[in-house]
PDB file of N, CA and C in Angstrom:
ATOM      1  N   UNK A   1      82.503 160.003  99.731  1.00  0.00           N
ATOM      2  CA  UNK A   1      82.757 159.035  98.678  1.00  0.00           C
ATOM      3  C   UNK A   1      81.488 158.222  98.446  1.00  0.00           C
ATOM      4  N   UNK A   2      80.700 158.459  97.072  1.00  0.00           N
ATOM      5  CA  UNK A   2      80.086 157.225  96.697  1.00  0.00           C
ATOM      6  C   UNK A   2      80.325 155.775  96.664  1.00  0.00           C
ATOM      7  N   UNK A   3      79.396 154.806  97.317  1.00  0.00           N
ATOM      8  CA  UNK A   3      79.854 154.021  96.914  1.00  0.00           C
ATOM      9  C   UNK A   3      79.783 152.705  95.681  1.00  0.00           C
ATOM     10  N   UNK A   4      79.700 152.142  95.563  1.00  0.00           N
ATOM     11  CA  UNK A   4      79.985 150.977  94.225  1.00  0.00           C
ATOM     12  C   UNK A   4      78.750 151.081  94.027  1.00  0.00           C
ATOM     13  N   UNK A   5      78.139 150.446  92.814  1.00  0.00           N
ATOM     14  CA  UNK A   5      76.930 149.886  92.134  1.00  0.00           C
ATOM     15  C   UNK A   5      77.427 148.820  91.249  1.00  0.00           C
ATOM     16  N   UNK A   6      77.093 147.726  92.015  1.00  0.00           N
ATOM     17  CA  UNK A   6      77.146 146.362  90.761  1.00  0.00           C
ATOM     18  C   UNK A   6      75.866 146.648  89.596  1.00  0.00           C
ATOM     19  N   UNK A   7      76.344 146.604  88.355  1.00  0.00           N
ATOM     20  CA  UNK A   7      75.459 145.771  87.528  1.00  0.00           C
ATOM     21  C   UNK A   7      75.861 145.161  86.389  1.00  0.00           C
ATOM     22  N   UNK A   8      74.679 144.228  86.259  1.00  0.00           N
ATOM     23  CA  UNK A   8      74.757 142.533  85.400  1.00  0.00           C
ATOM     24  C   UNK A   8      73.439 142.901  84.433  1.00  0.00           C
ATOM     25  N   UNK A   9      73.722 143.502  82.878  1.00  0.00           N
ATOM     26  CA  UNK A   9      72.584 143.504  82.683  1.00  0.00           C
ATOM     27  C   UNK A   9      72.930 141.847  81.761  1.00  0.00           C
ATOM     28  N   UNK A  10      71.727 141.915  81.285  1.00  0.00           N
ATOM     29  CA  UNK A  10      71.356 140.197  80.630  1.00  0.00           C
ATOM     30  C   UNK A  10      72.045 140.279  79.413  1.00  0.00           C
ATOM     31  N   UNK A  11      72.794 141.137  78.609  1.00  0.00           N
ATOM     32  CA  UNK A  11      73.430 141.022  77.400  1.00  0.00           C
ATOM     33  C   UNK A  11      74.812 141.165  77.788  1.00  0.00           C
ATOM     34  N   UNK A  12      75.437 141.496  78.839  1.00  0.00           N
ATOM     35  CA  UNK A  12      76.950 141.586  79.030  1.00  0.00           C
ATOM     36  C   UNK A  12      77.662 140.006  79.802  1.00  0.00           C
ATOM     37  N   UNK A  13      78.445 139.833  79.643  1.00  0.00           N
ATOM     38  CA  UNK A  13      78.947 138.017  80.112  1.00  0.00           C
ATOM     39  C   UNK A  13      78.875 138.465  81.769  1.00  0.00           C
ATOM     40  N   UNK A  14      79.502 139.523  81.853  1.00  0.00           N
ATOM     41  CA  UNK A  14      80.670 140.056  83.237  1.00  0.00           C
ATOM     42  C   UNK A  14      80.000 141.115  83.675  1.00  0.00           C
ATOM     43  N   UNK A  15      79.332 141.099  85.111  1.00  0.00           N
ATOM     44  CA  UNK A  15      79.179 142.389  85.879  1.00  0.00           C
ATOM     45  C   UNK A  15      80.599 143.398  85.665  1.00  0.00           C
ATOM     46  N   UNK A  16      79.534 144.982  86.119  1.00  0.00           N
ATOM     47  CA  UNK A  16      80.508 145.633  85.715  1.00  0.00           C
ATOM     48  C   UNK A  16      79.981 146.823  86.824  1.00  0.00           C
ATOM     49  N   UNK A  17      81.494 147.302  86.927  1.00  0.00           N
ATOM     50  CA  UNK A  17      80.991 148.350  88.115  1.00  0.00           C
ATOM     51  C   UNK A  17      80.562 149.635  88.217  1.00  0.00           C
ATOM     52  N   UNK A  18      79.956 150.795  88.819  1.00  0.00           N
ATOM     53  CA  UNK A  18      79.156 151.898  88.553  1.00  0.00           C
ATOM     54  C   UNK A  18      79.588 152.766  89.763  1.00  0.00           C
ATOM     55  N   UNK A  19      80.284 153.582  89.426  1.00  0.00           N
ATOM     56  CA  UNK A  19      80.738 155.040  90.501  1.00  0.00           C
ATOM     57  C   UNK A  19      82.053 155.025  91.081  1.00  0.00           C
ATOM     58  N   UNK A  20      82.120 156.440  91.433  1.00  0.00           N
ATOM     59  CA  UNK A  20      83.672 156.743  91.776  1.00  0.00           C
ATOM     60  C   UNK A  20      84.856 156.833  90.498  1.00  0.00           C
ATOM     61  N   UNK A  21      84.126 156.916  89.066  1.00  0.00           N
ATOM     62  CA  UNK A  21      85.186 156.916  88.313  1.00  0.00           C
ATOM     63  C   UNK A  21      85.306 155.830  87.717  1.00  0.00           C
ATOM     64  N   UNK A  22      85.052 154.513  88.108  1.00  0.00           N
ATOM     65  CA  UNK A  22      85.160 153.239  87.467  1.00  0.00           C
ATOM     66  C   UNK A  22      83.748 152.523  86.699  1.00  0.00           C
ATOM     67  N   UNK A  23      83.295 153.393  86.226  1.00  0.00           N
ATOM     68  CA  UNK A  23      82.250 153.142  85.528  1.00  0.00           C
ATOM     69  C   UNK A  23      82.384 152.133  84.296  1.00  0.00           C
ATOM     70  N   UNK A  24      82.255 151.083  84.264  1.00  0.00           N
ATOM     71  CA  UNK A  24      82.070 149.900  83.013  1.00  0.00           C
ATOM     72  C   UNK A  24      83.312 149.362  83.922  1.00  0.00           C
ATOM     73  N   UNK A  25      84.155 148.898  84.691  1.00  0.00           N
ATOM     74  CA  UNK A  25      85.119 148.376  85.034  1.00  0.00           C
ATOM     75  C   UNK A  25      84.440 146.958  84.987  1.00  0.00           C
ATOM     76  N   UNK A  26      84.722 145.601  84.395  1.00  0.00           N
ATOM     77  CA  UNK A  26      84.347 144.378  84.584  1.00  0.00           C
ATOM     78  C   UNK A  26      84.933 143.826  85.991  1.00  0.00           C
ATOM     79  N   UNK A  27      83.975 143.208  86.870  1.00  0.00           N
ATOM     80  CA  UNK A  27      84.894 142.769  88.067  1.00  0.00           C
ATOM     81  C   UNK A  27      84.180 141.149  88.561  1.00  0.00           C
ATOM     82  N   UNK A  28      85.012 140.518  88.200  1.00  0.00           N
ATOM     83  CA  UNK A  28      84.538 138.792  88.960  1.00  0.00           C
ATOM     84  C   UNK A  28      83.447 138.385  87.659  1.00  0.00           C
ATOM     85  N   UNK A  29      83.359 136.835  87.809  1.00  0.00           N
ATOM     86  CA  UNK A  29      82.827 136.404  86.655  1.00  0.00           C
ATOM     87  C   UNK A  29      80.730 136.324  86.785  1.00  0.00           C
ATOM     88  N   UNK A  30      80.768 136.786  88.285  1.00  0.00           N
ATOM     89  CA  UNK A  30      79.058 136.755  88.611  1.00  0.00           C
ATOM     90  C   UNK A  30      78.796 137.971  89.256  1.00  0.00           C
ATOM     91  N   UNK A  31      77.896 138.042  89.557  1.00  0.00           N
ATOM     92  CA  UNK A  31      77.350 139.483  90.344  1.00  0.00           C
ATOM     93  C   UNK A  31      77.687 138.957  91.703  1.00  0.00           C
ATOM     94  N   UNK A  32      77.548 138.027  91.708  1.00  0.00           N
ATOM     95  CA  UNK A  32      77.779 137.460  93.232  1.00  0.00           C
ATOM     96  C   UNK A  32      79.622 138.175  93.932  1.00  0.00           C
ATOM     97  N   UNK A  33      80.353 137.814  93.153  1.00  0.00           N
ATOM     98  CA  UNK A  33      81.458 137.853  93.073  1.00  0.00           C
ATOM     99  C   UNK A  33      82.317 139.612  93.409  1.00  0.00           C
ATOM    100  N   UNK A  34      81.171 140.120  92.458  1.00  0.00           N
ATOM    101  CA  UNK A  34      81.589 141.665  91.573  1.00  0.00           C
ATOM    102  C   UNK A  34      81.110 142.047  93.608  1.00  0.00           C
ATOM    103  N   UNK A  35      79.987 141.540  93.900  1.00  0.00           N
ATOM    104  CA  UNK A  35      79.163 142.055  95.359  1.00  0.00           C
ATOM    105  C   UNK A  35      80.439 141.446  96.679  1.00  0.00           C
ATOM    106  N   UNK A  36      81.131 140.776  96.440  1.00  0.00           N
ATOM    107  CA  UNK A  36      81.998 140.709  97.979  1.00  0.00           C
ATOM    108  C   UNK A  36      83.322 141.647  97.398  1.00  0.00           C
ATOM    109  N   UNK A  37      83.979 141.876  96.383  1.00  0.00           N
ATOM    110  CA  UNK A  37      84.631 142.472  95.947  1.00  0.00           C
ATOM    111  C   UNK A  37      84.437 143.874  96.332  1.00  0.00           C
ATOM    112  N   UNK A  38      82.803 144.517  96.228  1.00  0.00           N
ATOM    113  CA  UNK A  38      83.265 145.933  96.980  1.00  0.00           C
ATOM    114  C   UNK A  38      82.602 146.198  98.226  1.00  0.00           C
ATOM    115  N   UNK A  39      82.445 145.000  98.659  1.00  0.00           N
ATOM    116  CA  UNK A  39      82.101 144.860 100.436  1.00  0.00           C
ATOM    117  C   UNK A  39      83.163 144.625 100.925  1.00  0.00           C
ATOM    118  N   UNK A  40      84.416 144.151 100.314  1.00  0.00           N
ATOM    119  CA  UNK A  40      85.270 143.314 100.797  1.00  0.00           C
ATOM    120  C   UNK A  40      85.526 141.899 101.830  1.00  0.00           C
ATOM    121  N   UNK A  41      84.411 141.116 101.521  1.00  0.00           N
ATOM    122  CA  UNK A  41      83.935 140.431 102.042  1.00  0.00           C
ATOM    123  C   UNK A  41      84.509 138.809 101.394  1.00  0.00           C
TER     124      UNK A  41
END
């Protein structure tokens, strides 16, 4: 299993997530956020 790729580019409000199928999924309102979300942290 691949795992996650956060990215935040500078024109989107909302990180968004990259692999496994969920490609553009918006997750949490910062990168900070989108990053404990698939650490589970």
């Amino acid at each position: 299993m691949k795992p996650f790729v956060v990215k935040h580019y500078s024109a989107d409000e909302r990180p968004t997530l990259k692999g496994n199928g969920f490609d553009g999924l918006e997750i949490g309102e910062t990168r900070e956020e989108a990053e404990e979300f698939i650490t589970g942290g």
